[in-house]
Protein backbone atom coordinates (compact mmCIF):
# COMPACT_ATOMS: atom_id res chain seq x y z
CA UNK A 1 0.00 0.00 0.00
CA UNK A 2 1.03 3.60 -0.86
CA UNK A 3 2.09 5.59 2.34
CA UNK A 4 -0.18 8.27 0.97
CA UNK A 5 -2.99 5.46 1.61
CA UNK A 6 -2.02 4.20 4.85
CA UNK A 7 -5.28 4.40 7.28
CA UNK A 8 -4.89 7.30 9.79
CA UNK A 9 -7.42 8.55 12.86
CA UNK A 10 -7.10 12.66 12.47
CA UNK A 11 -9.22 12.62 15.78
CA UNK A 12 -7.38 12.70 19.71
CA UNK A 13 -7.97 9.55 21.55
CA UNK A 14 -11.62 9.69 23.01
CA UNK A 15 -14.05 7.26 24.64
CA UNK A 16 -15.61 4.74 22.40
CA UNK A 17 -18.54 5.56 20.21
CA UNK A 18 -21.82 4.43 20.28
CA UNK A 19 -21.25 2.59 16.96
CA UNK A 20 -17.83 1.27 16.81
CA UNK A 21 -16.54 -0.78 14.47
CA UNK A 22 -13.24 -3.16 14.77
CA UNK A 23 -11.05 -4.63 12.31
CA UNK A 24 -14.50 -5.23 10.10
CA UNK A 25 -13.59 -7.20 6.53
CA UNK A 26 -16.59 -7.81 4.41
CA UNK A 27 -16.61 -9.56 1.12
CA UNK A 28 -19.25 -10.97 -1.68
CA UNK A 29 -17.82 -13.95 -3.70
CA UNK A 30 -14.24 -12.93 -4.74
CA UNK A 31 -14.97 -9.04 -4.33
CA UNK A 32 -13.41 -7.15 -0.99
CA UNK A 33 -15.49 -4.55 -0.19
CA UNK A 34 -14.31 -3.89 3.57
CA UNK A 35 -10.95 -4.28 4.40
CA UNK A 36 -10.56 -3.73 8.06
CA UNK A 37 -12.81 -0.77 8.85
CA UNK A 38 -11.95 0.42 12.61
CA UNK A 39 -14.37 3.46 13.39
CA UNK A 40 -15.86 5.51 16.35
CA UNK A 41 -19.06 7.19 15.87
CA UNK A 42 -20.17 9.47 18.61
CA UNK A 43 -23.17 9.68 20.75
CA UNK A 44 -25.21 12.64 20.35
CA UNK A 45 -23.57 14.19 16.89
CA UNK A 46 -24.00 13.82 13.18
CA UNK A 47 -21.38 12.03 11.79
CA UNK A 48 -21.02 11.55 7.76
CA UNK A 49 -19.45 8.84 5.66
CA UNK A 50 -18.18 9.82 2.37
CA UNK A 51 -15.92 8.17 -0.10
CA UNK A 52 -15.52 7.39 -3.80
CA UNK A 53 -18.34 4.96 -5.20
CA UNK A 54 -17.56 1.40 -4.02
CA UNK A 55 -15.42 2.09 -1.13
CA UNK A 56 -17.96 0.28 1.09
CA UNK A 57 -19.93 3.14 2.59
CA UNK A 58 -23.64 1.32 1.97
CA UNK A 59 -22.38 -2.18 3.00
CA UNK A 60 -20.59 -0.38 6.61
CA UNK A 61 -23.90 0.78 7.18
CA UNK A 62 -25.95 -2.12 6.15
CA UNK A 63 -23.25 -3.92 9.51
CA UNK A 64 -24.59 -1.46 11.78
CA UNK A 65 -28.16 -2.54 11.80
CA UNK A 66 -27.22 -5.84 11.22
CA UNK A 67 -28.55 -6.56 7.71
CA UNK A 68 -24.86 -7.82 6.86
CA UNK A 69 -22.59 -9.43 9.18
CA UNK A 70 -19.00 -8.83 8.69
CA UNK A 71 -16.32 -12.03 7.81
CA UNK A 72 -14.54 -11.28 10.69
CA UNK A 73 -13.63 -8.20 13.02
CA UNK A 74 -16.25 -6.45 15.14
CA UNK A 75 -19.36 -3.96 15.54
CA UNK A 76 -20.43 -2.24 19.21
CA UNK A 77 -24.24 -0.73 19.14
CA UNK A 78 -24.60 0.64 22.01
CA UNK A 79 -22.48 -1.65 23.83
CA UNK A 80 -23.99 -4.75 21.89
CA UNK A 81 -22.26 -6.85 19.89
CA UNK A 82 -23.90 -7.24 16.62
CA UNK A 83 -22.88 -10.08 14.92
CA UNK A 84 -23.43 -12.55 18.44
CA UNK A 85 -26.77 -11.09 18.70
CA UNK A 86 -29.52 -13.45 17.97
CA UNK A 87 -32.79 -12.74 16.21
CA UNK A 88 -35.20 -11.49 18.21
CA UNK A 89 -31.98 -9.48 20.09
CA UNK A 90 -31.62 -7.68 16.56
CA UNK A 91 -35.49 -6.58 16.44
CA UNK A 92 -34.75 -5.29 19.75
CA UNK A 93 -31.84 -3.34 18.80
CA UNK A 94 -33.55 -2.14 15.24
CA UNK A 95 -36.57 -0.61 17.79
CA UNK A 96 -34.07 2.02 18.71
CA UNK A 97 -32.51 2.61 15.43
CA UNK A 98 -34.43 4.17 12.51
CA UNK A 99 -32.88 3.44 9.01
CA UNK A 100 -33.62 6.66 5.69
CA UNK A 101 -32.79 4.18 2.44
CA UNK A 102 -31.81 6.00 -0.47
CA UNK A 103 -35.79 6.15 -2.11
CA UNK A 104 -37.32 6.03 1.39
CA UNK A 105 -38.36 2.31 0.75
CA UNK A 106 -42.11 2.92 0.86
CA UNK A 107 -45.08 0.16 0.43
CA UNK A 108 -46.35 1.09 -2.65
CA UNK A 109 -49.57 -0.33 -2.08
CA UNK A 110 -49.87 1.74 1.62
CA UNK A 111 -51.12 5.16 1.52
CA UNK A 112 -48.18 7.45 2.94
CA UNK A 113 -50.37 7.26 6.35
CA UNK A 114 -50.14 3.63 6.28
CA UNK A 115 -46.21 3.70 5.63
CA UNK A 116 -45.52 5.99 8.60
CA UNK A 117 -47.46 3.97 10.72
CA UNK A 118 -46.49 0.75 9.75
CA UNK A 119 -43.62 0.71 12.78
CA UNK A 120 -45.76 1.42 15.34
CA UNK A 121 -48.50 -1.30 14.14
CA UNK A 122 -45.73 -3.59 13.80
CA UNK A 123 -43.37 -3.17 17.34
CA UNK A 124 -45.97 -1.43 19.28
CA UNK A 125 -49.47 -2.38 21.38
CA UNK A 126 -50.20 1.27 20.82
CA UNK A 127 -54.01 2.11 20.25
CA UNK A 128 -54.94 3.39 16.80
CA UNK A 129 -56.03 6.97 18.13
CA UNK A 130 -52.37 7.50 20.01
CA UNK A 131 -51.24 5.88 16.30
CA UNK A 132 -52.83 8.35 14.26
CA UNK A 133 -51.66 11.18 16.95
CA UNK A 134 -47.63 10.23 16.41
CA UNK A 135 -48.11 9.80 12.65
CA UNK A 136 -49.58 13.48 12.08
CA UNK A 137 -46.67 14.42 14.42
CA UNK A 138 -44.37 13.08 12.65
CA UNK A 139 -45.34 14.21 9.26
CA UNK A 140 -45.99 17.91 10.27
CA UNK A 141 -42.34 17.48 11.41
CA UNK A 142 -41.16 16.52 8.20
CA UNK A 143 -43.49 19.19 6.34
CA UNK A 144 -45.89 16.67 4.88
CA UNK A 145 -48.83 17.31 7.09
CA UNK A 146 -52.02 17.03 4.66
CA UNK A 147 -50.31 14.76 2.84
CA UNK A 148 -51.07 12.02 4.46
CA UNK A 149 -53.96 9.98 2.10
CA UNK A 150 -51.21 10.23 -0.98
CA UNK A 151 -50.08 6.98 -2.35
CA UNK A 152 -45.97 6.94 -2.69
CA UNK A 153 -46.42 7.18 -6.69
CA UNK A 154 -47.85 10.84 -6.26
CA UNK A 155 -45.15 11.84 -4.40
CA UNK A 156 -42.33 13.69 -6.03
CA UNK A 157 -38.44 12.26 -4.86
CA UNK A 158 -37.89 14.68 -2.20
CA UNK A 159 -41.22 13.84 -0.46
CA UNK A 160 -40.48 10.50 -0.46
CA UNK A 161 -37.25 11.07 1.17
CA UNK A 162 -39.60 13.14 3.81
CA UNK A 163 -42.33 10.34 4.23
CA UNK A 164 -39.29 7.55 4.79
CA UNK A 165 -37.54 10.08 7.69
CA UNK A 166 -41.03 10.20 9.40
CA UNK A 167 -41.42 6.51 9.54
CA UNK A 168 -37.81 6.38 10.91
CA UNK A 169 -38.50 8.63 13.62
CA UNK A 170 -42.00 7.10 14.87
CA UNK A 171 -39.95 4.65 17.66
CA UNK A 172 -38.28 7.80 18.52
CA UNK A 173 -34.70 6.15 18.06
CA UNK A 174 -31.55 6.52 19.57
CA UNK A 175 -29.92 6.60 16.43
CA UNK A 176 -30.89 7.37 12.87
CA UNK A 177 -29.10 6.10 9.70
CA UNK A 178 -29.23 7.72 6.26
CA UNK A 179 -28.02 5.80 3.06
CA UNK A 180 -27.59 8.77 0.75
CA UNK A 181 -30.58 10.89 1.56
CA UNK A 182 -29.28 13.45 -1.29
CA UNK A 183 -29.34 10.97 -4.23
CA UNK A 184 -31.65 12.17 -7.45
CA UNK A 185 -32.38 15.77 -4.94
CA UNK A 186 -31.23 19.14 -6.50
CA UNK A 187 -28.90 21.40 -4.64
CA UNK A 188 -31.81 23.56 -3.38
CA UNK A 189 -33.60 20.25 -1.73
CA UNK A 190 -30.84 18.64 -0.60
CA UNK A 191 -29.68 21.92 1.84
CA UNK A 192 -33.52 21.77 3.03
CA UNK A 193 -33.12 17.62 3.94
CA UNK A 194 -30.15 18.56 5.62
CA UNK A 195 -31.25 21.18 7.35
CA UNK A 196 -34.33 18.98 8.38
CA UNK A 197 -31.94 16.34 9.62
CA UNK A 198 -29.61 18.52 11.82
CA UNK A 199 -33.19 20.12 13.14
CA UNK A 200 -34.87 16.49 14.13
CA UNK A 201 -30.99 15.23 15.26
CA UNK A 202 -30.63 18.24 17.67
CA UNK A 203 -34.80 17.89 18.61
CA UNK A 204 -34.90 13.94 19.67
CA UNK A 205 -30.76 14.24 20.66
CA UNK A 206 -30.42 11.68 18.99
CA UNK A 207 -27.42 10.22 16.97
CA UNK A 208 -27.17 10.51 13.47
CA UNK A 209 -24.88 9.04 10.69
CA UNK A 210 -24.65 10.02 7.01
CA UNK A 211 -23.82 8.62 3.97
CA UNK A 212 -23.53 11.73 1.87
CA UNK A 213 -23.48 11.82 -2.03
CA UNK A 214 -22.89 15.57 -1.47
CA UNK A 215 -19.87 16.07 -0.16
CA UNK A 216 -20.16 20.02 0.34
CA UNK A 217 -23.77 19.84 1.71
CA UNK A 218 -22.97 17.07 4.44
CA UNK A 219 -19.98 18.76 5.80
CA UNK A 220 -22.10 21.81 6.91
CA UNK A 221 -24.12 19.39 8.77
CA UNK A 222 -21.51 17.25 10.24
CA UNK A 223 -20.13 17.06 13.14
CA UNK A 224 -17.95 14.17 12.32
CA UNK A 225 -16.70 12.90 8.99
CA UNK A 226 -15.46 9.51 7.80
CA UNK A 227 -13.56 9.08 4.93
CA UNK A 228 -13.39 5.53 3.39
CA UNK A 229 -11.13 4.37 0.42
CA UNK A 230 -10.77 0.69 -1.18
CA UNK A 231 -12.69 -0.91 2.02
CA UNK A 232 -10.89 1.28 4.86
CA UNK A 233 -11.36 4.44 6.84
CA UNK A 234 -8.43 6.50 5.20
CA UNK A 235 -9.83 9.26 7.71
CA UNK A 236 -11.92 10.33 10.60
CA UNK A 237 -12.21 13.04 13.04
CA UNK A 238 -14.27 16.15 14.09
CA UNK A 239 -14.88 18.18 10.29
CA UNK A 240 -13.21 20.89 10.87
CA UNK A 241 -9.90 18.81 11.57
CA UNK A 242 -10.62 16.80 8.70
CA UNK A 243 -11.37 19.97 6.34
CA UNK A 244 -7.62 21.41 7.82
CA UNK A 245 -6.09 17.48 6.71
CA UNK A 246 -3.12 17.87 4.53
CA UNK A 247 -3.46 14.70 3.39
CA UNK A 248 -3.41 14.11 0.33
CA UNK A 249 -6.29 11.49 -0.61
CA UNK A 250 -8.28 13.86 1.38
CA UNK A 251 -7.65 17.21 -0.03
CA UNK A 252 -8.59 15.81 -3.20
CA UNK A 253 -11.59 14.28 -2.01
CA UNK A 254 -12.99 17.39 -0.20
CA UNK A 255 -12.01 19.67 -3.18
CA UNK A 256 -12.78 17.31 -6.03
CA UNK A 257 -9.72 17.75 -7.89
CA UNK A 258 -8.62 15.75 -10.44
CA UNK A 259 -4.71 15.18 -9.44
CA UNK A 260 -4.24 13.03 -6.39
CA UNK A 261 -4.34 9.60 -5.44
CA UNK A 262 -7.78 9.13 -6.55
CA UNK A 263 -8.60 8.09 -10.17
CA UNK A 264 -11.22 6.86 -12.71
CA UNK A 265 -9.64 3.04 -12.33
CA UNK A 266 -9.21 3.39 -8.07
């Protein structure tokens, strides 16, 4: 490896996150996609992962929730060991998280209502009157109040995006997980989903973590940025010591220049 590659923490030594991830090595068939990912994410701040397409960022966070389960290597939720949990000990854990996929994963055959309060219906022995009362909550939070009778196909991209967020935040979780929230959005509605995610992050103090397609856009809402590169975090830390990095992967990352380590083929 190039020493301009080698894996480096930016951040001081601090108390372990509330995701942490150790020595985590992931692959499909032949194909590497994590190659010993050691991370920290903090409790209580907005932390975003950003990278070069197919550096792993979707599959990290697919190991959080425990949709994937690494090869070998480690990941702490909240002091749980994910891949040793059983079953039912992962719907458990899942009840605290709430998980923003990159199209908001909505039924299409459930009216936007429906989709909201499908989490409460399905984890919940809450009555259908204090169900309907969180729902409208929820989606007057997310600025979709009146919308609520819509089917998901007469709903543009970015309420979509909106209607998925509500239904994430119905368990009121602990921690909330975005796979590219900005994908298909223009620049104008991706700062207002940002915006909307610092605002409900700061309201529920709750922890948040980012994959962002949009580099610019998720470093004013970060507190905390991860860089990964070929399967490995390259760099972390609080933004503003990542932003100051001279190194060199990273400077061209953050910039989007075209001379650096980075290349069409890598």
């Amino acid at each position: 490896m190039r020493a301009g590659l080698a894996p480096r923490r930016t951040m001081t030594k601090a108390a372990p996150g509330i995701i942490r991830c150790v020595a985590v090595r992931k692959a499909f068939g032949g194909h590497r996609v994590l190659n010993g990912v050691d991370c920290d994410i903090p409790k209580g701040e907005i932390s975003i992962i950003i990278g070069p397409s197919g550096a792993g960022k979707s599959v990290l966070l697919r190991h959080f929730v425990g949709l994937l389960r690494p090869d070998s290597g480690d990941v702490v939720v909240d002091g749980r060991h994910v891949p040793a949990l059983e079953d039912h000990e992962l719907l458990e854990l899942r009840r605290k998280m709430g998980m923003l996929f990159q199209e908001g994963a909505l039924f299409s055959s459930m009216s936007l209502y429906d989709n909201v309060a499908f989490p409460l219906r399905q984890h919940t022995r809450k009555s259908e009157g204090e169900v309907r009362e969180i729902v409208m909550d929820r989606l007057a939070e997310v600025g979709l109040a009146g919308a609520e009778k819509k089917m998901p196909n007469e709903l543009s991209a970015g309420m979509r995006k909106r209607a998925g967020f509500a239904r994430a935040l119905v368990l009121e979780p602990k921690i909330l997980l975005f796979d590219e929230p900005d994908a298909g959005l223009d620049p104008v509605r991706t700062e207002l989903l940002y915006e909307l995610i610092r605002e409900i992050q700061r309201r529920y103090r709750s922890t948040a973590v980012v994959i962002s397609h949009d580099t610019q856009a998720g470093f004013e809402v970060a507190d905390h940025v991860l860089l990964l590169h070929r399967g490995r975090v390259v760099e972390q830390g609080p933004k503003e010591q990542v932003r100051a990095s001279t190194r060199e992967i990273t400077e061209q990352f953050i910039r989007g220049e075209i001379e650096g380590p980075l290349s069409i083929d890598r």
